[in-house]
C-alpha atoms as a PDB file:
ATOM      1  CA  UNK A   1     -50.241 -26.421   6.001  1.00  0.00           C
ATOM      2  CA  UNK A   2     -51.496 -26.906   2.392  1.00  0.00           C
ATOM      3  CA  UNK A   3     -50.094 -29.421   0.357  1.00  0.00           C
ATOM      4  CA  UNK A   4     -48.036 -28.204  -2.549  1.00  0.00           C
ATOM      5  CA  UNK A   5     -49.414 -28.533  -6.129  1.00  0.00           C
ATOM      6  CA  UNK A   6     -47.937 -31.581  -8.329  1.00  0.00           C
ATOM      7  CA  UNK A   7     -47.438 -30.880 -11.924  1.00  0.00           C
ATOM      8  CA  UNK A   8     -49.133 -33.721 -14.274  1.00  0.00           C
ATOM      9  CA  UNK A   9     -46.756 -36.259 -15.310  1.00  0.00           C
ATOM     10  CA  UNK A  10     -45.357 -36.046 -19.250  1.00  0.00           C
ATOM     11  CA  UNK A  11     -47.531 -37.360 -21.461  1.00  0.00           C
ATOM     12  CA  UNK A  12     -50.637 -37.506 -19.275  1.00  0.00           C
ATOM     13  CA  UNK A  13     -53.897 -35.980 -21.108  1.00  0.00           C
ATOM     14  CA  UNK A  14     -54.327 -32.689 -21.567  1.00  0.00           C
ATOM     15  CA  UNK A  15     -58.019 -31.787 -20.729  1.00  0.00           C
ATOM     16  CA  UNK A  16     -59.927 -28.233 -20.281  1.00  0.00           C
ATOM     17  CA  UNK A  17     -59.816 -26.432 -17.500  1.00  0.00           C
ATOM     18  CA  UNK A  18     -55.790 -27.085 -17.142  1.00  0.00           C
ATOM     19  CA  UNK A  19     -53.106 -24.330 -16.314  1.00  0.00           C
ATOM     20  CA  UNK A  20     -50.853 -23.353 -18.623  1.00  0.00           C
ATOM     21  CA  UNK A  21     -48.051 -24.420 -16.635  1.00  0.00           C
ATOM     22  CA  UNK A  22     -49.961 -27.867 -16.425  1.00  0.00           C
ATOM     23  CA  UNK A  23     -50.139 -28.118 -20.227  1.00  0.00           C
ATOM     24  CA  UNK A  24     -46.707 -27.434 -21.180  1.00  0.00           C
ATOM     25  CA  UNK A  25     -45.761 -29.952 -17.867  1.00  0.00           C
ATOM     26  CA  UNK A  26     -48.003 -32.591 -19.910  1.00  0.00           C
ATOM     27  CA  UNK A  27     -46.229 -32.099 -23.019  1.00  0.00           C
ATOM     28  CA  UNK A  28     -42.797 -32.254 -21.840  1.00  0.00           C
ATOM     29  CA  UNK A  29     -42.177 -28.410 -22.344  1.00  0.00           C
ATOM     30  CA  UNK A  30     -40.924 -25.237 -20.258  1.00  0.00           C
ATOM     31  CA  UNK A  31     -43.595 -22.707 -20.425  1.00  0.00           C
ATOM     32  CA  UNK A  32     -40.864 -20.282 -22.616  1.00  0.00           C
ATOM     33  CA  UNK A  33     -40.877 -23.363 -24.983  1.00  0.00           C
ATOM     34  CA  UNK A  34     -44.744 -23.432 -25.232  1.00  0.00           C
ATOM     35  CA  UNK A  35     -44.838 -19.590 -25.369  1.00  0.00           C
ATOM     36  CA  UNK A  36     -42.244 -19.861 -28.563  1.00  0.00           C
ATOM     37  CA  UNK A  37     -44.366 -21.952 -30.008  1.00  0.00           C
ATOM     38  CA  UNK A  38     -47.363 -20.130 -29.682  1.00  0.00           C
ATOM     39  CA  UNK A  39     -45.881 -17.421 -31.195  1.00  0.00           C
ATOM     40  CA  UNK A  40     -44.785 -19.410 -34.092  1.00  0.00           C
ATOM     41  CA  UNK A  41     -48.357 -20.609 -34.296  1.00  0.00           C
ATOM     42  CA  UNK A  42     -49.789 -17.293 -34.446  1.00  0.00           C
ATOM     43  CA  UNK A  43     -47.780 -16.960 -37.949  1.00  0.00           C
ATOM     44  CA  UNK A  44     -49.553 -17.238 -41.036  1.00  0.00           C
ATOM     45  CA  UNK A  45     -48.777 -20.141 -43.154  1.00  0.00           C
ATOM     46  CA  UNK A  46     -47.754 -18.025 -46.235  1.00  0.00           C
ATOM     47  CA  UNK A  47     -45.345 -15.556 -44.102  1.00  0.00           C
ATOM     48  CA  UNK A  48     -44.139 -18.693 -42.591  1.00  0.00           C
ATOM     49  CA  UNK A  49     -43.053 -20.257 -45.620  1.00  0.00           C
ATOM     50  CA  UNK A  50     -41.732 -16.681 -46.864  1.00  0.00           C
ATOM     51  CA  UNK A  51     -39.472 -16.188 -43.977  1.00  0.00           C
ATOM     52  CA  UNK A  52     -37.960 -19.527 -44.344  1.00  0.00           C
ATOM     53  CA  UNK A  53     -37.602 -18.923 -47.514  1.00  0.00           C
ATOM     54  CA  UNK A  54     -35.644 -15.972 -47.144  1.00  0.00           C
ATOM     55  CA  UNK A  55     -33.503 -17.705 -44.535  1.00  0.00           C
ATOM     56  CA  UNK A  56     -32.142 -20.559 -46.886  1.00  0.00           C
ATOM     57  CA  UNK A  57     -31.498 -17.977 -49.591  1.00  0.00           C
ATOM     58  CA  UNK A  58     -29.176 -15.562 -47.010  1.00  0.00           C
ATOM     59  CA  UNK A  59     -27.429 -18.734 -45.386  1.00  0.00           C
ATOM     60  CA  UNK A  60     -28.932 -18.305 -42.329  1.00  0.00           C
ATOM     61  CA  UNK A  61     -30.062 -21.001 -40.212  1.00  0.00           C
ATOM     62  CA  UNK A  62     -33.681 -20.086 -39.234  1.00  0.00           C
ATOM     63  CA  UNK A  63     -34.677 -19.759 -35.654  1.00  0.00           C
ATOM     64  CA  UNK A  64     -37.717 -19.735 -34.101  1.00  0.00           C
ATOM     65  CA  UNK A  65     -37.463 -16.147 -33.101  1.00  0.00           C
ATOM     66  CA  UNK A  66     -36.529 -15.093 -36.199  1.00  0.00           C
ATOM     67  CA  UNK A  67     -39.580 -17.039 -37.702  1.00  0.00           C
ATOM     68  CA  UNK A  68     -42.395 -16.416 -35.054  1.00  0.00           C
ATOM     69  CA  UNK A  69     -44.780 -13.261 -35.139  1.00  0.00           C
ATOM     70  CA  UNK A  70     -42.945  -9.977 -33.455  1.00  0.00           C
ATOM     71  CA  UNK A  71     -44.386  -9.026 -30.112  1.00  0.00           C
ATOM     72  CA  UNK A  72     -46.486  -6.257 -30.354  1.00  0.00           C
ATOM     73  CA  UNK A  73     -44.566  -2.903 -29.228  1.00  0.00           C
ATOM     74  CA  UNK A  74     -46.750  -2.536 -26.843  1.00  0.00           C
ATOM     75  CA  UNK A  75     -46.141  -5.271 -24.765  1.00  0.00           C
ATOM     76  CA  UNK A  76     -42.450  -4.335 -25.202  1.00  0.00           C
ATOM     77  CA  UNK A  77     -42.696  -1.261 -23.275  1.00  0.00           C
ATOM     78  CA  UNK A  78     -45.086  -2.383 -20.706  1.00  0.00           C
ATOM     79  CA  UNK A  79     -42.415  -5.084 -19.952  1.00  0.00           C
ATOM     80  CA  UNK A  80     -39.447  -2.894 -19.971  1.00  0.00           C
ATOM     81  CA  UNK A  81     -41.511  -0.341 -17.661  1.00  0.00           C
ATOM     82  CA  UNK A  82     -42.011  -3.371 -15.363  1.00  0.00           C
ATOM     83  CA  UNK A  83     -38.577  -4.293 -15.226  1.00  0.00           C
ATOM     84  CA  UNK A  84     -37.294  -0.789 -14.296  1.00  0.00           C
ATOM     85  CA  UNK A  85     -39.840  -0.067 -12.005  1.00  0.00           C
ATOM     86  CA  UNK A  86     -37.690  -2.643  -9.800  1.00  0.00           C
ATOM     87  CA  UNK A  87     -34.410  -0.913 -10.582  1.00  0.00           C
ATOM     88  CA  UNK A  88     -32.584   1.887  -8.382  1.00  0.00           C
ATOM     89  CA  UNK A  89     -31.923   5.490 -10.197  1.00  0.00           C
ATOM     90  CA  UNK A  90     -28.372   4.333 -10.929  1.00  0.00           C
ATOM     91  CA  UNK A  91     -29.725   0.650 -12.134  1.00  0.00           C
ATOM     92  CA  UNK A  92     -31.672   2.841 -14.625  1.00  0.00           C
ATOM     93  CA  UNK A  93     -29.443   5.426 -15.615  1.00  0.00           C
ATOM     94  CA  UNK A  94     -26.811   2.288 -16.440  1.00  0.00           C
ATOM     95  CA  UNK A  95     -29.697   0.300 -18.529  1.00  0.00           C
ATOM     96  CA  UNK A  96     -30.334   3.861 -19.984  1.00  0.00           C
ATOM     97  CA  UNK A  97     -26.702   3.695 -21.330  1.00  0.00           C
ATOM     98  CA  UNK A  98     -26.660   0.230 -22.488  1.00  0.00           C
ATOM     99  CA  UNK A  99     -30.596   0.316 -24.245  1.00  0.00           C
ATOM    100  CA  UNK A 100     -28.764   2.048 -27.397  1.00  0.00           C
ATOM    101  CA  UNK A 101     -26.339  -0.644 -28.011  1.00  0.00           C
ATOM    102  CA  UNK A 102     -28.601  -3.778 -27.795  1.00  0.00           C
ATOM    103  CA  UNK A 103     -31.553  -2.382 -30.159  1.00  0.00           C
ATOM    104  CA  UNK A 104     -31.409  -2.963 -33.693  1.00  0.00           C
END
């Protein structure tokens, strides 16, 4: 029987060669937490600053999804082709229903 993989402990290095799940483990993150951030990274400073800017001067309390760089739509549908390629023809034909009222 193999023995199960430990995570590094927080705040142990982070060297090459680690997983992802390994890094964020290090650093006291969930990988959705180090994924959110990366996409926040990925921003450019001046769009940054712009969409913050724009957040103070609406009221709104920026969040980091409303601040990060949109995902591509691309990866959208490949993920929502994923997800209902697990789903049952009535599973579908009810997400089919609901898809209207949750997009913008």
């Amino acid at each position: 029987m193999s023995r199960k993989k430990t995570r590094p402990e927080f705040r142990a290095r982070v060297h090459a060669g680690m997983s992802q799940r390994d890094i964020a483990a290090a650093l006291g993150l969930s990988t959705a937490e180090m994924h959110r951030y990366k996409r926040l990274a990925e921003v450019p400073k001046e769009v940054f600053e712009r969409r913050m800017a724009e957040s103070f001067a609406a009221g709104i309390k920026p969040s980091a999804q409303s601040l990060a760089a949109p995902v591509p739509a691309r990866g959208r549908v490949d993920r929502a082709l994923a997800l209902m390629r697990g789903m049952s023809d009535s599973e579908i034909e009810e997400f089919m229903v609901l898809l209207p009222k949750v997009l913008p």
